[in-house]
C-alpha atoms as a PDB file:
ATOM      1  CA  UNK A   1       7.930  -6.940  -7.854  1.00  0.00           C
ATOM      2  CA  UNK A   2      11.789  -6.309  -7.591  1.00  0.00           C
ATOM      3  CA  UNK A   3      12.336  -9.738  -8.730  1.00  0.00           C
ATOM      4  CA  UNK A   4       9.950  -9.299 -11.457  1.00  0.00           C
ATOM      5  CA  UNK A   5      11.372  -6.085 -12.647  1.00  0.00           C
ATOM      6  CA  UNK A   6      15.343  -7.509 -13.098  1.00  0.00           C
ATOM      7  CA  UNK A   7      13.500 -10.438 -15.462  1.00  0.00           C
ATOM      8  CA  UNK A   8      11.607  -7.909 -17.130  1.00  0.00           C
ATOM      9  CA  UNK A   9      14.249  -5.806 -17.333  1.00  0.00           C
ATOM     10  CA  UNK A  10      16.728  -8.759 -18.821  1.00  0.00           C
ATOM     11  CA  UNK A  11      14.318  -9.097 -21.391  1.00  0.00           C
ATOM     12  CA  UNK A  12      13.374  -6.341 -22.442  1.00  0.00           C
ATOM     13  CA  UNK A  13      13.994  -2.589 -21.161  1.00  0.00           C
ATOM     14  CA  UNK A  14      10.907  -0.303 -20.560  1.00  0.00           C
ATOM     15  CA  UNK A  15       7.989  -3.093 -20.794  1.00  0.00           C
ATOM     16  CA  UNK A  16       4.697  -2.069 -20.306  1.00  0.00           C
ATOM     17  CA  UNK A  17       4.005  -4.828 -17.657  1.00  0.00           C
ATOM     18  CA  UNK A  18       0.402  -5.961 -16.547  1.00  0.00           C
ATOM     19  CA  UNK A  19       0.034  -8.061 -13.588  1.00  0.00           C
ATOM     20  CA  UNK A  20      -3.365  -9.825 -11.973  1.00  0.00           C
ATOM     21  CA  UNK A  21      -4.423 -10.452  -8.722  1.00  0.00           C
ATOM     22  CA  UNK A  22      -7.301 -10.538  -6.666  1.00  0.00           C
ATOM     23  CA  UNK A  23      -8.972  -7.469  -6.754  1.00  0.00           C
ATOM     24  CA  UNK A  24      -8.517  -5.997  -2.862  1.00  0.00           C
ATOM     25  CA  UNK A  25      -4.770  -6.804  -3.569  1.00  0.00           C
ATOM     26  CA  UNK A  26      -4.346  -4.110  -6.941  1.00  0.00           C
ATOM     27  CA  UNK A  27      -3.825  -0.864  -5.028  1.00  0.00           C
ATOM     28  CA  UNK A  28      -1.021  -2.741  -2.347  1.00  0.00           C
ATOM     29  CA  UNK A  29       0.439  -4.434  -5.580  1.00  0.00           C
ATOM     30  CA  UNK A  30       0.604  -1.300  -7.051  1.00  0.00           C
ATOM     31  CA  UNK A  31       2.857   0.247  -4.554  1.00  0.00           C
ATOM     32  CA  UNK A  32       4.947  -2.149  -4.380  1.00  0.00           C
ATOM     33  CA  UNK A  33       5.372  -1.982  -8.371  1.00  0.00           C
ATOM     34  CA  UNK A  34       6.179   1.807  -7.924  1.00  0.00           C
ATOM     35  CA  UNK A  35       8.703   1.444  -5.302  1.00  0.00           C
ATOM     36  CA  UNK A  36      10.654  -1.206  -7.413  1.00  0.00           C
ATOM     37  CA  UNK A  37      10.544   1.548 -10.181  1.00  0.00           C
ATOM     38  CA  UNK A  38       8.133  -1.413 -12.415  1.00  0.00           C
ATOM     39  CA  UNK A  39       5.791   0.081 -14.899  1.00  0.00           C
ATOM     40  CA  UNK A  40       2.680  -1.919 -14.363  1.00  0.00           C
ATOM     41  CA  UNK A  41      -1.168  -1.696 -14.558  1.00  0.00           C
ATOM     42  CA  UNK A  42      -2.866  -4.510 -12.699  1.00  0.00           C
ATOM     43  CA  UNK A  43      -6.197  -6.366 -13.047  1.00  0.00           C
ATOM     44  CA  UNK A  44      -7.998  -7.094 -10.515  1.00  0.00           C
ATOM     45  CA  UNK A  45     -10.552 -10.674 -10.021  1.00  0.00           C
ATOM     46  CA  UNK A  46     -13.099 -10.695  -7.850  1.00  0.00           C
ATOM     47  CA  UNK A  47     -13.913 -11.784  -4.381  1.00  0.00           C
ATOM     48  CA  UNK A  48     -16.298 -13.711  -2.481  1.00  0.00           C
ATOM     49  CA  UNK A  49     -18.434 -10.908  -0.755  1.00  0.00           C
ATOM     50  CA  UNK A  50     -17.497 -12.954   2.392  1.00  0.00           C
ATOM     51  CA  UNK A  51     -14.236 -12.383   2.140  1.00  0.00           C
ATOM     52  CA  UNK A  52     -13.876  -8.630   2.022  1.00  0.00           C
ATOM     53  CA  UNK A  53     -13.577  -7.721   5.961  1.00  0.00           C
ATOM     54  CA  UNK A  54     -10.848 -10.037   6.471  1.00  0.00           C
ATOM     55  CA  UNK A  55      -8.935  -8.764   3.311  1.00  0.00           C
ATOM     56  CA  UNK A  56      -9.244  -5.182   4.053  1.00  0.00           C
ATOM     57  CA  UNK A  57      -7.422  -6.023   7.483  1.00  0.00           C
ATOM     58  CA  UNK A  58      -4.771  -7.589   5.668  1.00  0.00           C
ATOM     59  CA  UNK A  59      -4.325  -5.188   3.231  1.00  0.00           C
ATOM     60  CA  UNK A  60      -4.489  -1.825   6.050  1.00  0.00           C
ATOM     61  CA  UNK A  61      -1.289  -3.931   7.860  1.00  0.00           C
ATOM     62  CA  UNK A  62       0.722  -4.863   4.587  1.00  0.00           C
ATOM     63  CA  UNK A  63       0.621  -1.067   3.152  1.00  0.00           C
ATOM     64  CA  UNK A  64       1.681  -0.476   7.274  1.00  0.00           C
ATOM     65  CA  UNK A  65       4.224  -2.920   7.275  1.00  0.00           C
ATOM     66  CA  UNK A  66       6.657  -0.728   4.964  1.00  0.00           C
ATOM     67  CA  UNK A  67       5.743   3.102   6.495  1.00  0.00           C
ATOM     68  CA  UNK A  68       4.924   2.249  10.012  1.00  0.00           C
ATOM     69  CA  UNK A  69       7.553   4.772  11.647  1.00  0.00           C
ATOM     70  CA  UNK A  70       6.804   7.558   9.493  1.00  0.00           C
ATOM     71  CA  UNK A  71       2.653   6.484  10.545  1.00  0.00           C
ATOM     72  CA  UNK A  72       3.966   6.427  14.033  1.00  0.00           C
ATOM     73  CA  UNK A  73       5.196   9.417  13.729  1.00  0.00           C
ATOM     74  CA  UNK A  74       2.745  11.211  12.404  1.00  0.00           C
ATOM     75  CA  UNK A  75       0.108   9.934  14.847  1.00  0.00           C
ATOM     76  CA  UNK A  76       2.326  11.009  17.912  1.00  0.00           C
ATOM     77  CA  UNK A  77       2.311  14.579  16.086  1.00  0.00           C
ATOM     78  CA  UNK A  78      -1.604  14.262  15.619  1.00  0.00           C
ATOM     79  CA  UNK A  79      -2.297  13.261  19.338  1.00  0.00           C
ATOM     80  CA  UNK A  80       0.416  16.137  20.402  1.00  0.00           C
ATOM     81  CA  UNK A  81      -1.684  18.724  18.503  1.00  0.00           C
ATOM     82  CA  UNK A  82      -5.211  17.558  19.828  1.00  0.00           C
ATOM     83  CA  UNK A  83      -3.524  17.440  23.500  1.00  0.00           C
ATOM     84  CA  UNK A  84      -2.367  21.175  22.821  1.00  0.00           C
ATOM     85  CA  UNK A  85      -6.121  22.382  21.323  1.00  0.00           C
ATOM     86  CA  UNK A  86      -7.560  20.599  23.947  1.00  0.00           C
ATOM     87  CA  UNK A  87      -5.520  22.578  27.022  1.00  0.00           C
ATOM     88  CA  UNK A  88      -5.651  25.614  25.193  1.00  0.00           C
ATOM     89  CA  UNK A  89      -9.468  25.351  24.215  1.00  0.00           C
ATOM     90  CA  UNK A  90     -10.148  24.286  28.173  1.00  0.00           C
ATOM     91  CA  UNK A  91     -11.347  20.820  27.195  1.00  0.00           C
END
């Protein structure tokens, strides 16, 4: 999408941009579109039914890939907190 954007961008400045993919793939693209700073809808196809487990793996470790400290981080604070309730409760 960064690559995208500086062609867009040489072009034209603030394009309304619209970009298709398959349709498990809109929300990740869609991040990635924000974080370069692009301006863009996107449309999504569909997918074999068959094909949906597998994607939604794929998709859960490429929105990880970019925050996976700050998601480490935050479940080390989780599991510190239940430890805590759980001593303090008497579980």
């Amino acid at each position: 999408m960064a690559f995208s954007k500086k062609l867009i961008e040489e072009r034209k400045k603030d394009a309304k941009v619209i970009y298709s993919t398959t349709n498990y793939h809109v929300f990740r693209s869609g991040v990635w579109a924000s974080n370069a700073g692009l301006a863009a809808e996107g449309i999504g196809a569909r997918t074999k039914w068959w094909f949906w487990p597998n994607a939604f793996v794929r998709e859960c470790v490429g929105l990880l890939q970019n925050r996976w400290k700050q998601e480490l981080i935050l479940l080390v604070l989780l599991l510190a907190f239940i430890t805590v309730l759980s001593i303090l409760l008497g579980f």
